[in-house]
PDB file of N, CA and C in Angstrom:
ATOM      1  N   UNK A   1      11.478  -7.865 -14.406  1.00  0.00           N
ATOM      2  CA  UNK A   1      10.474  -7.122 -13.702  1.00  0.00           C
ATOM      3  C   UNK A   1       9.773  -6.115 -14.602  1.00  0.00           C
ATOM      4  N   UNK A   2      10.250  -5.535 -15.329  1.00  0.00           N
ATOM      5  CA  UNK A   2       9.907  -4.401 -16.181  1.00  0.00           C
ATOM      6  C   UNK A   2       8.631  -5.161 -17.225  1.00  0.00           C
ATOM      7  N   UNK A   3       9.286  -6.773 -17.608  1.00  0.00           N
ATOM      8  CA  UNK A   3       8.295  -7.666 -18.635  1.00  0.00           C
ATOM      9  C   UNK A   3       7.203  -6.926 -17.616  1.00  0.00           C
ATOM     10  N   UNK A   4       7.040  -7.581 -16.238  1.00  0.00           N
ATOM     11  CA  UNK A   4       5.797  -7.941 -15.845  1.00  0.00           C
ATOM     12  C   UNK A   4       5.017  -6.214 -15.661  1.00  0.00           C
ATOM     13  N   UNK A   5       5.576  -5.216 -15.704  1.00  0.00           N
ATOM     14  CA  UNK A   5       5.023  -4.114 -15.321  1.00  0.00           C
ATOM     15  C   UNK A   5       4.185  -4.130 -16.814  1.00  0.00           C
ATOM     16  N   UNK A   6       5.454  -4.157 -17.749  1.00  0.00           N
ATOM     17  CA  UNK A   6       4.106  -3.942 -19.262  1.00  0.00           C
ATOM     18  C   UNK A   6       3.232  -4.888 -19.698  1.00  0.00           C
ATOM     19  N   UNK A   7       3.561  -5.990 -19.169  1.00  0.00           N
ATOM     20  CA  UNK A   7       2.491  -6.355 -19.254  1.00  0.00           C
ATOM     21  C   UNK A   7       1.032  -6.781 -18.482  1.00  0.00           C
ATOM     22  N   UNK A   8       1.420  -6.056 -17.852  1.00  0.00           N
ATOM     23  CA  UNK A   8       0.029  -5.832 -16.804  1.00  0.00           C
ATOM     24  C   UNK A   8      -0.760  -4.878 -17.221  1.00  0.00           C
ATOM     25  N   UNK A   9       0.290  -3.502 -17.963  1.00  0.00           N
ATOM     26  CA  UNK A   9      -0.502  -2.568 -18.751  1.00  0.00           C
ATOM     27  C   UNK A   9      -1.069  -2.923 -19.924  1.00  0.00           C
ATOM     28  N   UNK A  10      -0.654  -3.520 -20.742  1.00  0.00           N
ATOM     29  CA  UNK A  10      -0.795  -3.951 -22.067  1.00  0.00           C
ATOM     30  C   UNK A  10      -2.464  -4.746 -21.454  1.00  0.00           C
ATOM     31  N   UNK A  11      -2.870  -5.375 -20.720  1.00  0.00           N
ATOM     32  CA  UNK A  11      -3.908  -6.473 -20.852  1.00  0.00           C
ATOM     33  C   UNK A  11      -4.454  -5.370 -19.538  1.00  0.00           C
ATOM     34  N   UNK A  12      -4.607  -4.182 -19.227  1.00  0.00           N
ATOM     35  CA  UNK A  12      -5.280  -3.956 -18.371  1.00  0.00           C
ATOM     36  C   UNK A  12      -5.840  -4.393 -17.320  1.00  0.00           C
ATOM     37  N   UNK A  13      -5.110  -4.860 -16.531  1.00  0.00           N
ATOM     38  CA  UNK A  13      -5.470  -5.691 -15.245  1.00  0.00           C
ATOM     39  C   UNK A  13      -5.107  -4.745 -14.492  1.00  0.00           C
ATOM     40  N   UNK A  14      -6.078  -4.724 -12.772  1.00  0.00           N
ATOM     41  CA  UNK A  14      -6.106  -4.138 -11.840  1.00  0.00           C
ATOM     42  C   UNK A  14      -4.829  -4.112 -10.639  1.00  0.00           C
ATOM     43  N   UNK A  15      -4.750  -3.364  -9.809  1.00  0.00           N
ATOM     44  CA  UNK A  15      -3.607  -3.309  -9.012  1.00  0.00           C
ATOM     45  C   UNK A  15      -4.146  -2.756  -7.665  1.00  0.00           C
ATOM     46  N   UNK A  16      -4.513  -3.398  -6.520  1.00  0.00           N
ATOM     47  CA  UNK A  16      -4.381  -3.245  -5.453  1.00  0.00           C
ATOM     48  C   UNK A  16      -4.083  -1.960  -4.756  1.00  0.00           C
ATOM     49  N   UNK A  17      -4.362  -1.233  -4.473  1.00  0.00           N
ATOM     50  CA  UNK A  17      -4.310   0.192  -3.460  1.00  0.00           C
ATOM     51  C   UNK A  17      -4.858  -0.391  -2.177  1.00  0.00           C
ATOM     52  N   UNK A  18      -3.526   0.869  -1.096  1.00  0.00           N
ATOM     53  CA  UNK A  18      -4.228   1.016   0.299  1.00  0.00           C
ATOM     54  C   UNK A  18      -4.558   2.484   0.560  1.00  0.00           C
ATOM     55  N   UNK A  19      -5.537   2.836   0.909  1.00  0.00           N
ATOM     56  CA  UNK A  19      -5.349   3.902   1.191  1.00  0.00           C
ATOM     57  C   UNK A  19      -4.818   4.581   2.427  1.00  0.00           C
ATOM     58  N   UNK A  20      -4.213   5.543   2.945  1.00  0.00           N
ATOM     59  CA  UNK A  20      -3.513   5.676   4.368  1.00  0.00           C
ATOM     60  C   UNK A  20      -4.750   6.459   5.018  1.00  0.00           C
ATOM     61  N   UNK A  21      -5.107   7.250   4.231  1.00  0.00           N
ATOM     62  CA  UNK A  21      -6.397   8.324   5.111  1.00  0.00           C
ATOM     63  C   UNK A  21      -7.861   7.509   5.501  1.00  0.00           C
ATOM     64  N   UNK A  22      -7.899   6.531   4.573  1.00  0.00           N
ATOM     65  CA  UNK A  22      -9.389   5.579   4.917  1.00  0.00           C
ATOM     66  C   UNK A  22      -9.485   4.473   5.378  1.00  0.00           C
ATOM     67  N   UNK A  23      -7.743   4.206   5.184  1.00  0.00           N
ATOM     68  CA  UNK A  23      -8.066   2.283   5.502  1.00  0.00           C
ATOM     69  C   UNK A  23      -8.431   1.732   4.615  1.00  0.00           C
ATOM     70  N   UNK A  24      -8.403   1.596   3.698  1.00  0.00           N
ATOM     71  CA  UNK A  24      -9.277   0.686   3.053  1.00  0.00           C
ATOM     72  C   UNK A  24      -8.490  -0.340   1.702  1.00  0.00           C
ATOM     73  N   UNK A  25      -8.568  -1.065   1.000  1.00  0.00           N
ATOM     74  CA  UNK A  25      -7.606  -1.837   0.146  1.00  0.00           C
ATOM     75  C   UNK A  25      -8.417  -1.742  -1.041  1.00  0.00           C
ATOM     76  N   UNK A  26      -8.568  -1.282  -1.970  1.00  0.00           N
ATOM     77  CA  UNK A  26      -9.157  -1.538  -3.371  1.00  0.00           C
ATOM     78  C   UNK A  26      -8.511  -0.944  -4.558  1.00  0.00           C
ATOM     79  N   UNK A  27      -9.146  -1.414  -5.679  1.00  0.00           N
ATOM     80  CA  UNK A  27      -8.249  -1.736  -6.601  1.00  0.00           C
ATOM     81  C   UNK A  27      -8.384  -0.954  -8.029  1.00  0.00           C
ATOM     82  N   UNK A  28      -7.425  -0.436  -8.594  1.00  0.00           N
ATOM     83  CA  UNK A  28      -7.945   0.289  -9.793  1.00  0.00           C
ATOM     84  C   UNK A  28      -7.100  -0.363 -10.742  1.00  0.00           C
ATOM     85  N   UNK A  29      -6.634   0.752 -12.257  1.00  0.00           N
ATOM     86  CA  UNK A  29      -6.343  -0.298 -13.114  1.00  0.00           C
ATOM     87  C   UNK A  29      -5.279   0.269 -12.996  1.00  0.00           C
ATOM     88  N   UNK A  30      -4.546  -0.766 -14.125  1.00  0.00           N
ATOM     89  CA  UNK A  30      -2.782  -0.580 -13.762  1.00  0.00           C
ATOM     90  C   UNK A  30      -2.476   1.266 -14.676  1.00  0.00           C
ATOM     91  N   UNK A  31      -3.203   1.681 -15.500  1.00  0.00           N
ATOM     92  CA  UNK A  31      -2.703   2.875 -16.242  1.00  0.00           C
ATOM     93  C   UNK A  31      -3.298   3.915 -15.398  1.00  0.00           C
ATOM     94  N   UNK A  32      -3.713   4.314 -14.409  1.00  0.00           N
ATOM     95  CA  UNK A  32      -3.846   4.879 -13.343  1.00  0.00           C
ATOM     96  C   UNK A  32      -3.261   5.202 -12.215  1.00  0.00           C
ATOM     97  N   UNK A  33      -2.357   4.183 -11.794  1.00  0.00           N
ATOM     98  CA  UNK A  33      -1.059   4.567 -11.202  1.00  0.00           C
ATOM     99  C   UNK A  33      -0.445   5.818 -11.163  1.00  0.00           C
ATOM    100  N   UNK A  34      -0.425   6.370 -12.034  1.00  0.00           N
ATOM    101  CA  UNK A  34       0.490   7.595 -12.225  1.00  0.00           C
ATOM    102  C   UNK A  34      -0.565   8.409 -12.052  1.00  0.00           C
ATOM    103  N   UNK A  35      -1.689   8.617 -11.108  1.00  0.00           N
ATOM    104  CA  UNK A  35      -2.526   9.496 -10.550  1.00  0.00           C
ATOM    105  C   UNK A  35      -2.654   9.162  -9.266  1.00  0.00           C
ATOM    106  N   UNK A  36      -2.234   8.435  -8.575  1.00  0.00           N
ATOM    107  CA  UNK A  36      -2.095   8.170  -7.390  1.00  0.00           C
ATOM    108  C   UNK A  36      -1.189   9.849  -6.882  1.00  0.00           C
ATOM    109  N   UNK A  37      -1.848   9.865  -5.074  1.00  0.00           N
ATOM    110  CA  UNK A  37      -1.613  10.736  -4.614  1.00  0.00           C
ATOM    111  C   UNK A  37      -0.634  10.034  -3.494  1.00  0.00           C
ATOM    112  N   UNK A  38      -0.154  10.909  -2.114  1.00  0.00           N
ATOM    113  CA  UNK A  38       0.620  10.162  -1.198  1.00  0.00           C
ATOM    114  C   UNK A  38       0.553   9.514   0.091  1.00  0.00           C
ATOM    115  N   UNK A  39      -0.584   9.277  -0.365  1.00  0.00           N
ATOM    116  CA  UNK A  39      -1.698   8.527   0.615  1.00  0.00           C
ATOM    117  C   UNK A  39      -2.313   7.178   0.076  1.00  0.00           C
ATOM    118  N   UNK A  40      -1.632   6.998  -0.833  1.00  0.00           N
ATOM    119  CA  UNK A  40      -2.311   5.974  -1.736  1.00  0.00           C
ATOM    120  C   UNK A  40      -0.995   4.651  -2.427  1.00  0.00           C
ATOM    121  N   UNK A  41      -0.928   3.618  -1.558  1.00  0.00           N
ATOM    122  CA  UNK A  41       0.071   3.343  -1.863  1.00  0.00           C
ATOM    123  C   UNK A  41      -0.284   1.754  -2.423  1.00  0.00           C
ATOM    124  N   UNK A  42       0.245   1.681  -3.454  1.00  0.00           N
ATOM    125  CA  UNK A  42       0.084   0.234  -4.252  1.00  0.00           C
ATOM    126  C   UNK A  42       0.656  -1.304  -3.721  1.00  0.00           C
ATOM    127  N   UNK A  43       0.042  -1.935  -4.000  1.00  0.00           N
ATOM    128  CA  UNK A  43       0.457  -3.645  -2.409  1.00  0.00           C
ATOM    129  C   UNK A  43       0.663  -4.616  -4.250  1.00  0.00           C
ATOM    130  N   UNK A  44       1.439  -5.200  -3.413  1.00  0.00           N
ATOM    131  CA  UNK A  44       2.079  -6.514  -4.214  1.00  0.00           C
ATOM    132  C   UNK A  44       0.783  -7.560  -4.279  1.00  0.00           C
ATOM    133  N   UNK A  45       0.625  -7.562  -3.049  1.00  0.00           N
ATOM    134  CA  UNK A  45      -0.726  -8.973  -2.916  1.00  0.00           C
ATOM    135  C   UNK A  45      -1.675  -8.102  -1.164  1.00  0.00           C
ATOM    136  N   UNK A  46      -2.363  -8.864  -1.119  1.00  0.00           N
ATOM    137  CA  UNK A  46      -3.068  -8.689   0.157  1.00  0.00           C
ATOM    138  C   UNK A  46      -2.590  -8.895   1.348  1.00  0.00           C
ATOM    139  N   UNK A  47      -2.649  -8.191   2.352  1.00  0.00           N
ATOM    140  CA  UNK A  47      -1.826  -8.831   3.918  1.00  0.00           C
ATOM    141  C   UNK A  47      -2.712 -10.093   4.126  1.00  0.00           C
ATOM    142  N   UNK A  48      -1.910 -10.812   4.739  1.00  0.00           N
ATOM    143  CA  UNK A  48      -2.576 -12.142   5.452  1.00  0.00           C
ATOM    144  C   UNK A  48      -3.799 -12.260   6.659  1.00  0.00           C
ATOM    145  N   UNK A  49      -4.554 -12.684   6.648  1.00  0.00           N
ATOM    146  CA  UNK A  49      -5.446 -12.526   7.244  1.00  0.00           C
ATOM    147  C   UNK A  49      -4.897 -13.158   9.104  1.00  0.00           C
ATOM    148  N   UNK A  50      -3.846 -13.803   8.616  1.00  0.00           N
ATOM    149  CA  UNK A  50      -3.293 -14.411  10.336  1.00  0.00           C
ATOM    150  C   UNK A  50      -2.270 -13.608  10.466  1.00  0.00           C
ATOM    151  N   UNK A  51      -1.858 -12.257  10.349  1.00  0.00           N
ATOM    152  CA  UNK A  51      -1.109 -11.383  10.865  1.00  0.00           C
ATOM    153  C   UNK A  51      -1.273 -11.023  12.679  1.00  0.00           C
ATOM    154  N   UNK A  52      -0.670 -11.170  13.099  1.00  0.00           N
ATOM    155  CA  UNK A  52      -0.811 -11.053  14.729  1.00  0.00           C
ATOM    156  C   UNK A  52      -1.142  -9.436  15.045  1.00  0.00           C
ATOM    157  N   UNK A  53      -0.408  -8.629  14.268  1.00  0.00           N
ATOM    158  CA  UNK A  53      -0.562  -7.661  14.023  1.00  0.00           C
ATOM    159  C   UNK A  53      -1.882  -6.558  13.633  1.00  0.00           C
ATOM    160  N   UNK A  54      -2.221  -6.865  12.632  1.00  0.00           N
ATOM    161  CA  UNK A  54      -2.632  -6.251  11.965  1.00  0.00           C
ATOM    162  C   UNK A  54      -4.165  -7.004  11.349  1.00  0.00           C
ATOM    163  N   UNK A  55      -4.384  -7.961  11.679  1.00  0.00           N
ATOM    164  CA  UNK A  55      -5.434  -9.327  11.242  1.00  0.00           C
ATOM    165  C   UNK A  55      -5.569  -9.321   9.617  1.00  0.00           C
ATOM    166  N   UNK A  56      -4.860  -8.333   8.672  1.00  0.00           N
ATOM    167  CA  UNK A  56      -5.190  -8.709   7.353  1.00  0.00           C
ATOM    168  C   UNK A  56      -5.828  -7.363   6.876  1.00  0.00           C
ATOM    169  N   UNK A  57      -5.473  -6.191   7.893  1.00  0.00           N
ATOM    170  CA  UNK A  57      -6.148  -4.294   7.569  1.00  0.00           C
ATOM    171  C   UNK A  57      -5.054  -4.109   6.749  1.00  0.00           C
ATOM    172  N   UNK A  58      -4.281  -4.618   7.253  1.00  0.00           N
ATOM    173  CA  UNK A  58      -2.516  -3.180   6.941  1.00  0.00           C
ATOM    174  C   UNK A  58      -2.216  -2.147   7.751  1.00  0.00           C
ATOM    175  N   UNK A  59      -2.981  -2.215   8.526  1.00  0.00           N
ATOM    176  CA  UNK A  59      -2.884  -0.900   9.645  1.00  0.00           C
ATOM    177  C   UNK A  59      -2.855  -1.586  10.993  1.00  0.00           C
ATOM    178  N   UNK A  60      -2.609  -0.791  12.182  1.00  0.00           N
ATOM    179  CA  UNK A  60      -2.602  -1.366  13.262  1.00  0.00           C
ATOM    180  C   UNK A  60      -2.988   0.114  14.556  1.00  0.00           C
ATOM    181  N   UNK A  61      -3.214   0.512  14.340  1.00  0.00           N
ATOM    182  CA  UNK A  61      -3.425   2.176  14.479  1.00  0.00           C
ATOM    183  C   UNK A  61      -3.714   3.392  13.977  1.00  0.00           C
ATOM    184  N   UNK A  62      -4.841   3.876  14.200  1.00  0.00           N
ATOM    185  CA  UNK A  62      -4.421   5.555  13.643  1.00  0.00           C
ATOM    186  C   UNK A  62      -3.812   6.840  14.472  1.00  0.00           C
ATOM    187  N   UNK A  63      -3.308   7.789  13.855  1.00  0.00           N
ATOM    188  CA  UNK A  63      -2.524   8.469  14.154  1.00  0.00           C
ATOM    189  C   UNK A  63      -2.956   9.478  14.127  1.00  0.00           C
ATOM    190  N   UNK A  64      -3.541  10.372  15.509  1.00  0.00           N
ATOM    191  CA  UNK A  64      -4.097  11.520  15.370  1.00  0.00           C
ATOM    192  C   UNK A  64      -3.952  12.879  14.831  1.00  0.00           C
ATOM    193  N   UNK A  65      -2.807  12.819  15.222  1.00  0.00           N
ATOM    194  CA  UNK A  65      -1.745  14.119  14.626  1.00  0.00           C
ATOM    195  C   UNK A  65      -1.864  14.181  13.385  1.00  0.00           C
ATOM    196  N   UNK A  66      -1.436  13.147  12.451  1.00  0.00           N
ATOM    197  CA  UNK A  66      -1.483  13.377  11.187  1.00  0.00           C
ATOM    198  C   UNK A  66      -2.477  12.839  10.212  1.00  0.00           C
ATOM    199  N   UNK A  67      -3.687  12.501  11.102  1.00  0.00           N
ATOM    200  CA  UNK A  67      -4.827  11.863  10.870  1.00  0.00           C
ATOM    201  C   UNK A  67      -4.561  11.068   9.505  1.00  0.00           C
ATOM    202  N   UNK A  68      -3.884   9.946   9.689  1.00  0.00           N
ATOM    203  CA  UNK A  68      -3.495   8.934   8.371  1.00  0.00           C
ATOM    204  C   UNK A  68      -2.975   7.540   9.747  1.00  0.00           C
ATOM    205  N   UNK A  69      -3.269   6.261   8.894  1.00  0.00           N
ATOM    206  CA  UNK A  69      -3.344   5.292   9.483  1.00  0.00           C
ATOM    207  C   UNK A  69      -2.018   4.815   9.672  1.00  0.00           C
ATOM    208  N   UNK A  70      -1.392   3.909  10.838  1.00  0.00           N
ATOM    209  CA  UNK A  70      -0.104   3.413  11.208  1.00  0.00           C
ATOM    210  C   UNK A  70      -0.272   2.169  10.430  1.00  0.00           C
ATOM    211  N   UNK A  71       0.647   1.706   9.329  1.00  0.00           N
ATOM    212  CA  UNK A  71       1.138   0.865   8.553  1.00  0.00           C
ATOM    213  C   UNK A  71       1.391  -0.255   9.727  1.00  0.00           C
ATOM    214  N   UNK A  72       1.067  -1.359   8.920  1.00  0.00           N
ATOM    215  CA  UNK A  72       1.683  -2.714   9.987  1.00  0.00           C
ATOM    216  C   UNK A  72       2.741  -2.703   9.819  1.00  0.00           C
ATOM    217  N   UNK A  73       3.726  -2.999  10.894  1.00  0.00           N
ATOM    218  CA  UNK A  73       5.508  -3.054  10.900  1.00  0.00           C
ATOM    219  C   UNK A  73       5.461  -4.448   9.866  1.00  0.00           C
ATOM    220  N   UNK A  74       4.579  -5.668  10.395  1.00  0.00           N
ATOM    221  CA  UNK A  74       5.111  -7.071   9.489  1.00  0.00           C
ATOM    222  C   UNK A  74       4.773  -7.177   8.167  1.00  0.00           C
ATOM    223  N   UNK A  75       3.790  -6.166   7.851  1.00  0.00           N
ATOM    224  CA  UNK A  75       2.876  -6.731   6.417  1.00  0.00           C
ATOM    225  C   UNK A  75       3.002  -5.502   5.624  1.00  0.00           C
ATOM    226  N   UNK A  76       3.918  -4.539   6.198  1.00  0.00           N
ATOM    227  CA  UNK A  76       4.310  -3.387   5.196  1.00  0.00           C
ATOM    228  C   UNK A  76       5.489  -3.710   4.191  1.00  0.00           C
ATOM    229  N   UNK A  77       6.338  -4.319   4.367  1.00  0.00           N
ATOM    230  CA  UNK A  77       7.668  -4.918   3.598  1.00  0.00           C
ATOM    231  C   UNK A  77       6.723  -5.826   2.983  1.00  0.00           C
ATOM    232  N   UNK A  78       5.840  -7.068   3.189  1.00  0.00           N
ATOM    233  CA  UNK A  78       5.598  -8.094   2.352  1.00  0.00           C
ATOM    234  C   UNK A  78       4.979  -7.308   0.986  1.00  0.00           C
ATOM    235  N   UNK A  79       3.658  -6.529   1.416  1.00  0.00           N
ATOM    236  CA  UNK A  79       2.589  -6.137   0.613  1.00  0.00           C
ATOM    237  C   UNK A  79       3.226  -5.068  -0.042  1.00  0.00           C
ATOM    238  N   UNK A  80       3.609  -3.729   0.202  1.00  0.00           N
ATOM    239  CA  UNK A  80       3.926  -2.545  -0.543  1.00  0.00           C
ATOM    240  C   UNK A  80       4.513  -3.068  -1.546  1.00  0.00           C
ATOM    241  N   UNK A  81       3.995  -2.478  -3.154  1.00  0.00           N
ATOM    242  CA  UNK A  81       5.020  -2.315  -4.427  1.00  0.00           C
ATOM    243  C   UNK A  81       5.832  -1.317  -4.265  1.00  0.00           C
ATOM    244  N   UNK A  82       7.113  -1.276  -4.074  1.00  0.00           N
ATOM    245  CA  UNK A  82       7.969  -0.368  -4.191  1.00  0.00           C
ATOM    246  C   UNK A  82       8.481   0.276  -5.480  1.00  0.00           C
ATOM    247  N   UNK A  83       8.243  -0.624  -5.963  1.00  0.00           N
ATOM    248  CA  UNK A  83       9.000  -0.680  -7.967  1.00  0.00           C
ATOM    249  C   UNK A  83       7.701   0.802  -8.390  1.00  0.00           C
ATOM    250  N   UNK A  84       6.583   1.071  -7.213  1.00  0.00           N
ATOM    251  CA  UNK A  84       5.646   1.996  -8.442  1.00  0.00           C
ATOM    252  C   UNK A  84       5.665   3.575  -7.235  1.00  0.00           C
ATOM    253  N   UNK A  85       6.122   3.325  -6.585  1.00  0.00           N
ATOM    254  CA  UNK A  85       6.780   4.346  -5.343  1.00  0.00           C
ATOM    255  C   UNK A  85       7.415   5.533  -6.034  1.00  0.00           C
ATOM    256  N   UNK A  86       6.960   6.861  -5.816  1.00  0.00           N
ATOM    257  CA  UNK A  86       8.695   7.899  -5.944  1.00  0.00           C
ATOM    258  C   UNK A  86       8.981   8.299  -4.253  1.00  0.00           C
ATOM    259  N   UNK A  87      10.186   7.789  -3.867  1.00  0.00           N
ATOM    260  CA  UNK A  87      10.354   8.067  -2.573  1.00  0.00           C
ATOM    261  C   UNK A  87      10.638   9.598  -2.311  1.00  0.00           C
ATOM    262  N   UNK A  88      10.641  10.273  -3.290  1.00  0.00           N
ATOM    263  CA  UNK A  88      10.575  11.772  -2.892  1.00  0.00           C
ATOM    264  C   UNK A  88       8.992  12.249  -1.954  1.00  0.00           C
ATOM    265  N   UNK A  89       7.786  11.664  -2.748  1.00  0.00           N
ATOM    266  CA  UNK A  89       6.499  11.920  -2.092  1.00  0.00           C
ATOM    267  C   UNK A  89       6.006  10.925  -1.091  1.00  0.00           C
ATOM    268  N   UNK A  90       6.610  10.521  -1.066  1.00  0.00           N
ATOM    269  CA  UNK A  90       5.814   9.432  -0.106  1.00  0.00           C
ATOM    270  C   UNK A  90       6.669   9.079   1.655  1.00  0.00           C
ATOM    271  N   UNK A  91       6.398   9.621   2.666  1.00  0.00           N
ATOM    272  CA  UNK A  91       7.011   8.894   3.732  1.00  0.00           C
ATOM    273  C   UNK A  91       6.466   8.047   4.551  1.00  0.00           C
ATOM    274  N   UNK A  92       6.936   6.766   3.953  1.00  0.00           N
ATOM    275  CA  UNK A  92       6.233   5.348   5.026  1.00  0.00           C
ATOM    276  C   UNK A  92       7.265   5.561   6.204  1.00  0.00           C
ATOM    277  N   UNK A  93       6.229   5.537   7.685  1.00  0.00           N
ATOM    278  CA  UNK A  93       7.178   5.084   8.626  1.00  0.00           C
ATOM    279  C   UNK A  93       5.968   4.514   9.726  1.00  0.00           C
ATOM    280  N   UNK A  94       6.316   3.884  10.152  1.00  0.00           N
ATOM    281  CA  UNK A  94       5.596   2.972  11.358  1.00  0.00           C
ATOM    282  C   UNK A  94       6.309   3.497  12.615  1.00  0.00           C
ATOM    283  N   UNK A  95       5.630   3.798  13.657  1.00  0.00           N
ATOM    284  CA  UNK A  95       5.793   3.672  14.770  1.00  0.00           C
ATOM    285  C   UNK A  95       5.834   2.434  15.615  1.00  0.00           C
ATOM    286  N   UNK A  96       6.570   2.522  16.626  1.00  0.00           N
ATOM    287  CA  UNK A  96       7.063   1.395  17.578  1.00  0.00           C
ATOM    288  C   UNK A  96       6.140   1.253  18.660  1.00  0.00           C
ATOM    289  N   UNK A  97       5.575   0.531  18.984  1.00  0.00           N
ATOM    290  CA  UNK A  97       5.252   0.421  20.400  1.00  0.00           C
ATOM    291  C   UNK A  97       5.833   0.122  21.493  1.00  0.00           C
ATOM    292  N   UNK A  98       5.215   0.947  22.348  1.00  0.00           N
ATOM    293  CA  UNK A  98       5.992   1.257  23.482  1.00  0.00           C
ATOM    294  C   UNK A  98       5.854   0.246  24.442  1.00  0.00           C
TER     295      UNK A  98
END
């Protein structure tokens, strides 16, 4: 795993962001990472566009209170990179429906 992290840096290729405050999925480069804030969380690949859930946003709700978007319960485990995560700043949690 570590091969594939350097070398994604080494050849400068892009990496997928979601953002939690906008919604939105786009992509910066891999030596940028380490400016990411905690709202900004890096995806393995894209959610699926036939998610029952979520149709392929990553979200399935927003959340007024903390005005940041509800993560899809199914397409948050597939998509999130965890390997580029510090779980000290960051708290993913999805709510349940009722």
């Amino acid at each position: 795993m570590d091969e594939e992290i350097t070398n994604q840096e080494e050849t400068g290729e892009n990496k997928l962001i979601f953002s939690l405050v906008t919604g939105d999925i786009y992509e910066i480069e891999v030596d940028e990472l380490k400016n990411l804030d905690k709202h900004q969380l890096p995806l393995v690949k894209r959610p699926p566009r036939s998610c029952k859930k979520c149709y392929g946003r990553m979200y399935w709700g927003f959340n007024t209170v903390t005005q940041i978007y509800d993560l899809c319960p199914k397409c948050k485990n597939k998509c999130i990179d965890f390997r580029h995560i510090t779980t000290d700043e960051i708290d993913i949690e999805t709510l349940k429906p009722v």
